[in-house]
PDB file of N, CA and C in Angstrom:
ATOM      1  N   UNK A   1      -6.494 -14.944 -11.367  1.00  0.00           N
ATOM      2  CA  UNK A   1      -7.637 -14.184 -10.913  1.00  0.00           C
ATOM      3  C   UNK A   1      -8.507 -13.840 -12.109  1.00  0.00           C
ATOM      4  N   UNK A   2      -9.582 -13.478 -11.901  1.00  0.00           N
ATOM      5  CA  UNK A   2     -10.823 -13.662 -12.774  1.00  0.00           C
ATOM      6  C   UNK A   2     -10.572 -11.795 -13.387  1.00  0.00           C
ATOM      7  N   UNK A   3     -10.748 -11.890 -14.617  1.00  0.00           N
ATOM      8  CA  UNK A   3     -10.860 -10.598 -15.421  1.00  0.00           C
ATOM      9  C   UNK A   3     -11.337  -9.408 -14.727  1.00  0.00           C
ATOM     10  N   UNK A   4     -13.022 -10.239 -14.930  1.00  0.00           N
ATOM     11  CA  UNK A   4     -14.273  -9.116 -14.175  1.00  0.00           C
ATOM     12  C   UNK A   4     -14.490  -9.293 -12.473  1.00  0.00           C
ATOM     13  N   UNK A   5     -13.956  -7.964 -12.070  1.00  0.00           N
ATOM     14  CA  UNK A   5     -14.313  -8.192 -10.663  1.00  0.00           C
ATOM     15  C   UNK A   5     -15.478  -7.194 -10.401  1.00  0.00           C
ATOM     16  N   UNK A   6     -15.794  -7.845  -8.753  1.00  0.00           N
ATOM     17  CA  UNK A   6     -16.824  -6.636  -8.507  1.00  0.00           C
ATOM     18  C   UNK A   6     -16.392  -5.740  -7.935  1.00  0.00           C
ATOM     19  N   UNK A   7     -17.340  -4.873  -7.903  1.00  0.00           N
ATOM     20  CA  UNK A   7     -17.210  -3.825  -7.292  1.00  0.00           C
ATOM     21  C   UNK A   7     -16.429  -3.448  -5.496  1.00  0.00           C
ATOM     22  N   UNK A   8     -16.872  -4.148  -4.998  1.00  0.00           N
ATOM     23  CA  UNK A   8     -16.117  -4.349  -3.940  1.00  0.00           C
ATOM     24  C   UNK A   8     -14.796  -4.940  -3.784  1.00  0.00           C
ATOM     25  N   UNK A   9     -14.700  -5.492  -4.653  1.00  0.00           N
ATOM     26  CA  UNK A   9     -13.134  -5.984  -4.935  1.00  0.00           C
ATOM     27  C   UNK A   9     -12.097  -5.271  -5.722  1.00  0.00           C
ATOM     28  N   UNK A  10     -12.788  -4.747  -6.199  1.00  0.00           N
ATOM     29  CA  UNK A  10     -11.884  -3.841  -7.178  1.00  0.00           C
ATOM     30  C   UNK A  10     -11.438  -2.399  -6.660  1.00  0.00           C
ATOM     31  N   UNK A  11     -12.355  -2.261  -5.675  1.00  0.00           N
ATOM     32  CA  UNK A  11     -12.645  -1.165  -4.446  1.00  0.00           C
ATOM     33  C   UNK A  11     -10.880  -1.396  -3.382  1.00  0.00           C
ATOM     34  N   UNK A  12     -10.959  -2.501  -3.051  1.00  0.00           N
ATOM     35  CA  UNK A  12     -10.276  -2.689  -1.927  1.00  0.00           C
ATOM     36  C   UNK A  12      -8.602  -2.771  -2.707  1.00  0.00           C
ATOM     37  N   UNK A  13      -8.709  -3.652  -4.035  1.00  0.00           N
ATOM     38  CA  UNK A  13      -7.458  -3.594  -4.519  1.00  0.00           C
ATOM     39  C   UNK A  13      -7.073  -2.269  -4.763  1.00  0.00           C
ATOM     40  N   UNK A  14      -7.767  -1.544  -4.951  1.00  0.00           N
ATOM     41  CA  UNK A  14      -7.438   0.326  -5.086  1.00  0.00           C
ATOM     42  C   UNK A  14      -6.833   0.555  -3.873  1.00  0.00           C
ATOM     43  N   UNK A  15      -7.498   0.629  -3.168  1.00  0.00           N
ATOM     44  CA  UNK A  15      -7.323   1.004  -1.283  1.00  0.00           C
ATOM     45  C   UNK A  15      -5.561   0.309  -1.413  1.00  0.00           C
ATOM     46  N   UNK A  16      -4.937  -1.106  -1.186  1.00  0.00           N
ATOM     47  CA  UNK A  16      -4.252  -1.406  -0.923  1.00  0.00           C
ATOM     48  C   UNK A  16      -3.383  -0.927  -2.326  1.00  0.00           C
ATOM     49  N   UNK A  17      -3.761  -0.581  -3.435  1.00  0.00           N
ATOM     50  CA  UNK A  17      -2.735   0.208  -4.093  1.00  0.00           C
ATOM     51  C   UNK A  17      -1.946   1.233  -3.655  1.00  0.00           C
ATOM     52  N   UNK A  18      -2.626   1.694  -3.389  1.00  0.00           N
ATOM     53  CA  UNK A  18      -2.424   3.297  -3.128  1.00  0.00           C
ATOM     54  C   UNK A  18      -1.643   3.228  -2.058  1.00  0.00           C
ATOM     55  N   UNK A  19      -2.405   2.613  -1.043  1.00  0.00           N
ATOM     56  CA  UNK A  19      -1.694   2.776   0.626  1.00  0.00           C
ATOM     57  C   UNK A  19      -0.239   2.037   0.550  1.00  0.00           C
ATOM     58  N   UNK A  20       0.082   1.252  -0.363  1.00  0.00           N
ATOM     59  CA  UNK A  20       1.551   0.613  -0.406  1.00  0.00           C
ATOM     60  C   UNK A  20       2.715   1.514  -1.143  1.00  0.00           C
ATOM     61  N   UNK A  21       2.286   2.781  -1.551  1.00  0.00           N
ATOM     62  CA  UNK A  21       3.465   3.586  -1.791  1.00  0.00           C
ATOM     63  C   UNK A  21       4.291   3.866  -0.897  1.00  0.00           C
ATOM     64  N   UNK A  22       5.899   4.491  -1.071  1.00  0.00           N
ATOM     65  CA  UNK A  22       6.241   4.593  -0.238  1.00  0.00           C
ATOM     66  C   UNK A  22       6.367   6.185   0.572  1.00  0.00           C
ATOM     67  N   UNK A  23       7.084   6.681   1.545  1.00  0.00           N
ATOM     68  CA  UNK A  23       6.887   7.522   2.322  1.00  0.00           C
ATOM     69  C   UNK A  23       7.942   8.886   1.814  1.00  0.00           C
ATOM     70  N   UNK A  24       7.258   9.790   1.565  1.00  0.00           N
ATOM     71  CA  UNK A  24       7.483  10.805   0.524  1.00  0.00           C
ATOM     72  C   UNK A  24       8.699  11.086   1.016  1.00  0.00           C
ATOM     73  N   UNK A  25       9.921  11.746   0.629  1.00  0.00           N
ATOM     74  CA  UNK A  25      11.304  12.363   1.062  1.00  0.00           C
ATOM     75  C   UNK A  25      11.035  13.059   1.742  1.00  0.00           C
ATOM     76  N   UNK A  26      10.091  14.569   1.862  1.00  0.00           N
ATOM     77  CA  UNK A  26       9.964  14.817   2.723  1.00  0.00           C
ATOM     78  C   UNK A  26       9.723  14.964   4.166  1.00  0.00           C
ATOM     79  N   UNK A  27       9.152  13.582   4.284  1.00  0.00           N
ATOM     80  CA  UNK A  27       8.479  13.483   5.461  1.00  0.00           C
ATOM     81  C   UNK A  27      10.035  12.609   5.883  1.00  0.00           C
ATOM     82  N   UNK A  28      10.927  11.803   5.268  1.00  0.00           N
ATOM     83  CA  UNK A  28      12.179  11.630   6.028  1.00  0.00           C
ATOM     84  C   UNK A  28      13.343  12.491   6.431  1.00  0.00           C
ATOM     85  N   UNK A  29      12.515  13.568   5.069  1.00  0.00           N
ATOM     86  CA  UNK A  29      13.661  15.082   5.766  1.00  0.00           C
ATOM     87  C   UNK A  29      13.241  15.353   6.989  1.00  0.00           C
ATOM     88  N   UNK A  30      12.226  15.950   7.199  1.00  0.00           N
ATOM     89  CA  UNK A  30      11.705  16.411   8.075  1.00  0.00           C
ATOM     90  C   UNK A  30      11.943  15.743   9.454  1.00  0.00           C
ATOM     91  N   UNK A  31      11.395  14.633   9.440  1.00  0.00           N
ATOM     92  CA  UNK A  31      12.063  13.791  10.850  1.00  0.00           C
ATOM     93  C   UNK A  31      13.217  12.719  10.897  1.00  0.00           C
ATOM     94  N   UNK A  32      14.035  13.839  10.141  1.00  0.00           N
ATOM     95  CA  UNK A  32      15.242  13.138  10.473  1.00  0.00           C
ATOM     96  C   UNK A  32      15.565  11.560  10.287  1.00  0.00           C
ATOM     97  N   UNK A  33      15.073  11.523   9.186  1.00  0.00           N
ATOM     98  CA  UNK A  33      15.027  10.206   9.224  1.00  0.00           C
ATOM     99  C   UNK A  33      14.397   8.786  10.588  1.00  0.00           C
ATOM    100  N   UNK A  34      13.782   9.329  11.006  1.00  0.00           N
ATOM    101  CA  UNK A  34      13.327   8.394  11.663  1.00  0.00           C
ATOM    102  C   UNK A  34      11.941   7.791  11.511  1.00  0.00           C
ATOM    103  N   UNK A  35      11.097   8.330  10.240  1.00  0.00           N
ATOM    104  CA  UNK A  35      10.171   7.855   9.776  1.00  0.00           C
ATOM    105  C   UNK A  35      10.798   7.254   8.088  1.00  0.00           C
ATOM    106  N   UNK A  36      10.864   5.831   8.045  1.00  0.00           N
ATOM    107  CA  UNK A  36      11.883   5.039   7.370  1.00  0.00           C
ATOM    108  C   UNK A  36      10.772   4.819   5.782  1.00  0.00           C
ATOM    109  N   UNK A  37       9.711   3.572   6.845  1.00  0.00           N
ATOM    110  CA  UNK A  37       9.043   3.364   6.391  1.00  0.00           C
ATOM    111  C   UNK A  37       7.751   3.122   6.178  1.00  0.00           C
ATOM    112  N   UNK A  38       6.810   3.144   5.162  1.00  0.00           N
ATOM    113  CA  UNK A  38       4.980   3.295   5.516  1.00  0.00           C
ATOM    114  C   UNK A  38       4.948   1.949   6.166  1.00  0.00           C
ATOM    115  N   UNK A  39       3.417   2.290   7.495  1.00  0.00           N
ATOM    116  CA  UNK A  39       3.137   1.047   8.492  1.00  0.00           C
ATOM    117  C   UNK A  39       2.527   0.214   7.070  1.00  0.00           C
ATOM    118  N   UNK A  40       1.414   1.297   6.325  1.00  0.00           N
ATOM    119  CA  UNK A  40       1.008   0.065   5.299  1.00  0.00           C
ATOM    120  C   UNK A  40       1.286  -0.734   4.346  1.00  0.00           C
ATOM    121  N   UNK A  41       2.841  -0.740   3.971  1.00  0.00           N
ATOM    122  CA  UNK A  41       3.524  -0.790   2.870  1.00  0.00           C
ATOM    123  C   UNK A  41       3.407  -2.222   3.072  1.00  0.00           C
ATOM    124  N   UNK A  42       3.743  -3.306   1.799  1.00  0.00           N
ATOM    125  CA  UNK A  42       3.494  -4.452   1.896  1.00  0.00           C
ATOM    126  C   UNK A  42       4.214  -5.405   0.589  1.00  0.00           C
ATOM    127  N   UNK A  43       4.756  -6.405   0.962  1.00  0.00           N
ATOM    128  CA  UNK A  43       5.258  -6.839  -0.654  1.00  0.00           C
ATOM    129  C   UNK A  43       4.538  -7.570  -0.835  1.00  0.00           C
ATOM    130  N   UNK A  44       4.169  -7.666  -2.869  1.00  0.00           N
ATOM    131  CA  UNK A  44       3.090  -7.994  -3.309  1.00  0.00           C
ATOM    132  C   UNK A  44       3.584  -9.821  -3.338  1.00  0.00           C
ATOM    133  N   UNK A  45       4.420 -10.168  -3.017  1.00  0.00           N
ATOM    134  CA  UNK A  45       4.983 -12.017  -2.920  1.00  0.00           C
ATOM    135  C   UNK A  45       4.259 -12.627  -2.060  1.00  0.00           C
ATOM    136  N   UNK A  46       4.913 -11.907  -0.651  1.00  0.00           N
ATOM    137  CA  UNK A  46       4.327 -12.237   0.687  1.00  0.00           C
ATOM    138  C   UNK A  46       3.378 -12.145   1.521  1.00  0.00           C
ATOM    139  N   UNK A  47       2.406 -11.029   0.852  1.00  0.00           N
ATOM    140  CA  UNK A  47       1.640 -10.999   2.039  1.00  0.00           C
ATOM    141  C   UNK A  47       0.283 -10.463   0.797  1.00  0.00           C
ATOM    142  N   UNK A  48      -0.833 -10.884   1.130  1.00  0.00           N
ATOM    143  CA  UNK A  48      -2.138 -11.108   0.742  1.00  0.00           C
ATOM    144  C   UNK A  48      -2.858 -10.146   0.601  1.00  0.00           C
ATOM    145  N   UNK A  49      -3.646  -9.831  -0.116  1.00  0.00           N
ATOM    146  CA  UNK A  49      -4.825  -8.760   0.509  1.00  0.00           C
ATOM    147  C   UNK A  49      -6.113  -9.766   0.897  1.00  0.00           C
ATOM    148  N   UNK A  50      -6.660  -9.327   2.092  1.00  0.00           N
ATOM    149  CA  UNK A  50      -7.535  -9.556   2.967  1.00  0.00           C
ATOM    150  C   UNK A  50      -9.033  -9.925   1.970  1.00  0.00           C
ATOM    151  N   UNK A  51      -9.631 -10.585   2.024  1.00  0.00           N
ATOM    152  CA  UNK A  51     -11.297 -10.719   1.168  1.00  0.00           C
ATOM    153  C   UNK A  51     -12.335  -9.709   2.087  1.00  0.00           C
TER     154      UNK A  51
END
């Protein structure tokens, strides 16, 4: 991938940074474990970010 990106791209790789953390302890304390894992979470091998 190219050094200099634009602005909009560099925008969205933020967005999908962020949103691929995972789901704080608390929130599996809290419900009992039945909130495992984030819907947005994603591995960086398999699956793409969108253009």
């Amino acid at each position: 991938m190219a050094r200099n990106k634009n602005y909009a791209r560099k925008k969205r790789y933020a967005k999908a940074q962020i949103s691929n953390l995972p789901v704080p302890t608390w929130v599996t304390m809290k419900t009992q474990r039945r909130v495992r894992q984030h819907p947005g979470e994603r591995n960086w091998r398999t699956h793409t970010i969108k253009r």
